[in-house]
Protein backbone atom coordinates (compact mmCIF):
# COMPACT_ATOMS: atom_id res chain seq x y z
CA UNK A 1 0.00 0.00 0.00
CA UNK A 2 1.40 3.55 -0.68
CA UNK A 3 1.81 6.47 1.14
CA UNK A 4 -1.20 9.34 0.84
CA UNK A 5 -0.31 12.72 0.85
CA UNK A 6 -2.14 15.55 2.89
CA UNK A 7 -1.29 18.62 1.39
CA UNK A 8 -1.71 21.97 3.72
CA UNK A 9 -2.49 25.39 2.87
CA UNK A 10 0.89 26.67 2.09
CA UNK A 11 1.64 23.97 -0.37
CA UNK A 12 1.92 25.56 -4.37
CA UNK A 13 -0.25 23.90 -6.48
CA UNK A 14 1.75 22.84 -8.96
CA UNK A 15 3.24 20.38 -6.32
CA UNK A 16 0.20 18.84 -6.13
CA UNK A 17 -1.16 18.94 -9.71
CA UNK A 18 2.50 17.36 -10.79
CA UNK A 19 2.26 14.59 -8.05
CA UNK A 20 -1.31 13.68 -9.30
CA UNK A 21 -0.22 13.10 -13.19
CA UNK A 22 2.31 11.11 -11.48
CA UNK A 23 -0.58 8.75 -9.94
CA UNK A 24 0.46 9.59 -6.58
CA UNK A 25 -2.78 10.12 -4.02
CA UNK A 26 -3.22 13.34 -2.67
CA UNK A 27 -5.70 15.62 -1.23
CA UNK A 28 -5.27 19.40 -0.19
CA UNK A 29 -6.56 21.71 2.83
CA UNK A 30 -8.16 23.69 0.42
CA UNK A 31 -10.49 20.71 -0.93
CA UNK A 32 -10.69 19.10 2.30
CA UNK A 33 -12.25 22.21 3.63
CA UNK A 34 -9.73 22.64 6.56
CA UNK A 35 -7.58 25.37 5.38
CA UNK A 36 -8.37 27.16 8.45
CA UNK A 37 -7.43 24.79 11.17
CA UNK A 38 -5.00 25.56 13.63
CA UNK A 39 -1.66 23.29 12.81
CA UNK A 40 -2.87 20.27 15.87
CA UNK A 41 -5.77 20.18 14.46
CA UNK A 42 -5.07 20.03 10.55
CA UNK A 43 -2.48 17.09 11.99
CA UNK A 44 -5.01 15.39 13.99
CA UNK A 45 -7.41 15.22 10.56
CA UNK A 46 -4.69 14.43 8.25
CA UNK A 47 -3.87 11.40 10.25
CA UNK A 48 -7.86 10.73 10.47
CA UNK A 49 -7.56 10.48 6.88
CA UNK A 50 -4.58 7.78 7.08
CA UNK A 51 -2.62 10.53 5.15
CA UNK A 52 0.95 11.66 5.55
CA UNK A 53 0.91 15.40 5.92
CA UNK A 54 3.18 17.89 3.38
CA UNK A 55 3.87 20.60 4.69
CA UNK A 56 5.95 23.84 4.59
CA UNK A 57 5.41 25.59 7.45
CA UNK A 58 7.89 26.01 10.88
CA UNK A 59 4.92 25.89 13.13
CA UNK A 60 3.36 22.33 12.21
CA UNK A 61 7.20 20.99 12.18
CA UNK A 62 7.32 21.98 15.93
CA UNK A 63 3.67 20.39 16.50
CA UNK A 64 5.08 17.31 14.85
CA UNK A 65 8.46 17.22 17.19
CA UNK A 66 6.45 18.04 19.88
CA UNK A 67 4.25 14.91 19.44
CA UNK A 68 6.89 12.86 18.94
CA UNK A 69 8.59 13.72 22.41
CA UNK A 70 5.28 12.76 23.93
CA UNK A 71 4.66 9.76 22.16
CA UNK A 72 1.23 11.15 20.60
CA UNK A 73 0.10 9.23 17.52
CA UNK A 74 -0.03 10.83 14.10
CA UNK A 75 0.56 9.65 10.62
CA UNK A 76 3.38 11.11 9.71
CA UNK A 77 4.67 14.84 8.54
CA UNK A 78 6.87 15.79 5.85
CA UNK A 79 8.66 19.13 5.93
CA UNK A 80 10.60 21.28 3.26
CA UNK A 81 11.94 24.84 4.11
CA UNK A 82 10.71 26.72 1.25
CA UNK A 83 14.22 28.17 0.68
CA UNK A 84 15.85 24.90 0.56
CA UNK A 85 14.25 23.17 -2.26
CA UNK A 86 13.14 23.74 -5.81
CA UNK A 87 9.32 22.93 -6.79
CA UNK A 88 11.25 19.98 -9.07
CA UNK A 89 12.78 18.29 -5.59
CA UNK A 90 9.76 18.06 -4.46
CA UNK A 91 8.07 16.87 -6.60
CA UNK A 92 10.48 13.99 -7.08
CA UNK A 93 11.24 13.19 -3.31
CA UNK A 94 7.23 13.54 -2.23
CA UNK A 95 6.50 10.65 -5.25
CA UNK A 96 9.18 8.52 -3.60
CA UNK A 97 8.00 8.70 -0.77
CA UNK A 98 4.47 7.98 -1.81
CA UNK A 99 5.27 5.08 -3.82
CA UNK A 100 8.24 3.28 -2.05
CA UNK A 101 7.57 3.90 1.19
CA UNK A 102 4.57 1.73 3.75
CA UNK A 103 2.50 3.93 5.59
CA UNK A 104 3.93 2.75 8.46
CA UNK A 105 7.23 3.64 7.59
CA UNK A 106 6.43 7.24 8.01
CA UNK A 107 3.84 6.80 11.59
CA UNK A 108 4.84 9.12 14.24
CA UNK A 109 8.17 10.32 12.33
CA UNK A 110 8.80 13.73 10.65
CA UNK A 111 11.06 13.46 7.27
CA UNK A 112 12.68 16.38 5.47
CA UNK A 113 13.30 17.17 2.28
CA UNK A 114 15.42 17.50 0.25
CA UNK A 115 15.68 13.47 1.12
């Protein structure tokens, strides 16, 4: 089974548009209908969902470390700063992911790109 990607808000499109011509599963904040939710809360749906959250943003990285160090469930995070990778990276490293790894490869971890 592969790895589904939760996309949040900050996400550029074009990440996710690429990823989907690549057949990888994914589904955004924006069509979810939670762009709005605080970062615990958009991490508590995404792994709801079964989905391995994408995101960009500093805040829902410390959420993430934060439930790791208290051995809180969630489905996984990935994190890129946006300075440090090129729309192309991710692209590549996010379909890796997706299609190599087991969703439980990714439970209760945070990985960061560029892999």
């Amino acid at each position: 089974m592969s790895v589904k990607l939760y996309m949040d808000v900050h996400v550029k499109r074009a990440v996710t548009e690429r990823l989907r011509r690549r057949s990888v599963d994914v589904l955004t904040a924006q069509e979810d209908g939670t762009a709005r939710l605080d970062d615990a809360d958009l991490l508590d749906h995404a792994s709801s969902l079964e989905r391995v959250l994408f995101s960009q943003d500093d805040d829902l990285l410390r959420e993430a470390t934060k439930r790791q160090q208290s051995a809180q469930h969630f489905a996984g995070v990935v994190y890129a700063h946006q300075l440090n990778i090129t729309v192309g990276q991710t692209i590549q490293d996010l379909e890796l992911i997706a299609k190599i790894y087991e969703p439980e490869d990714i439970e209760n971890r945070v990985e960061y790109l560029p892999l």
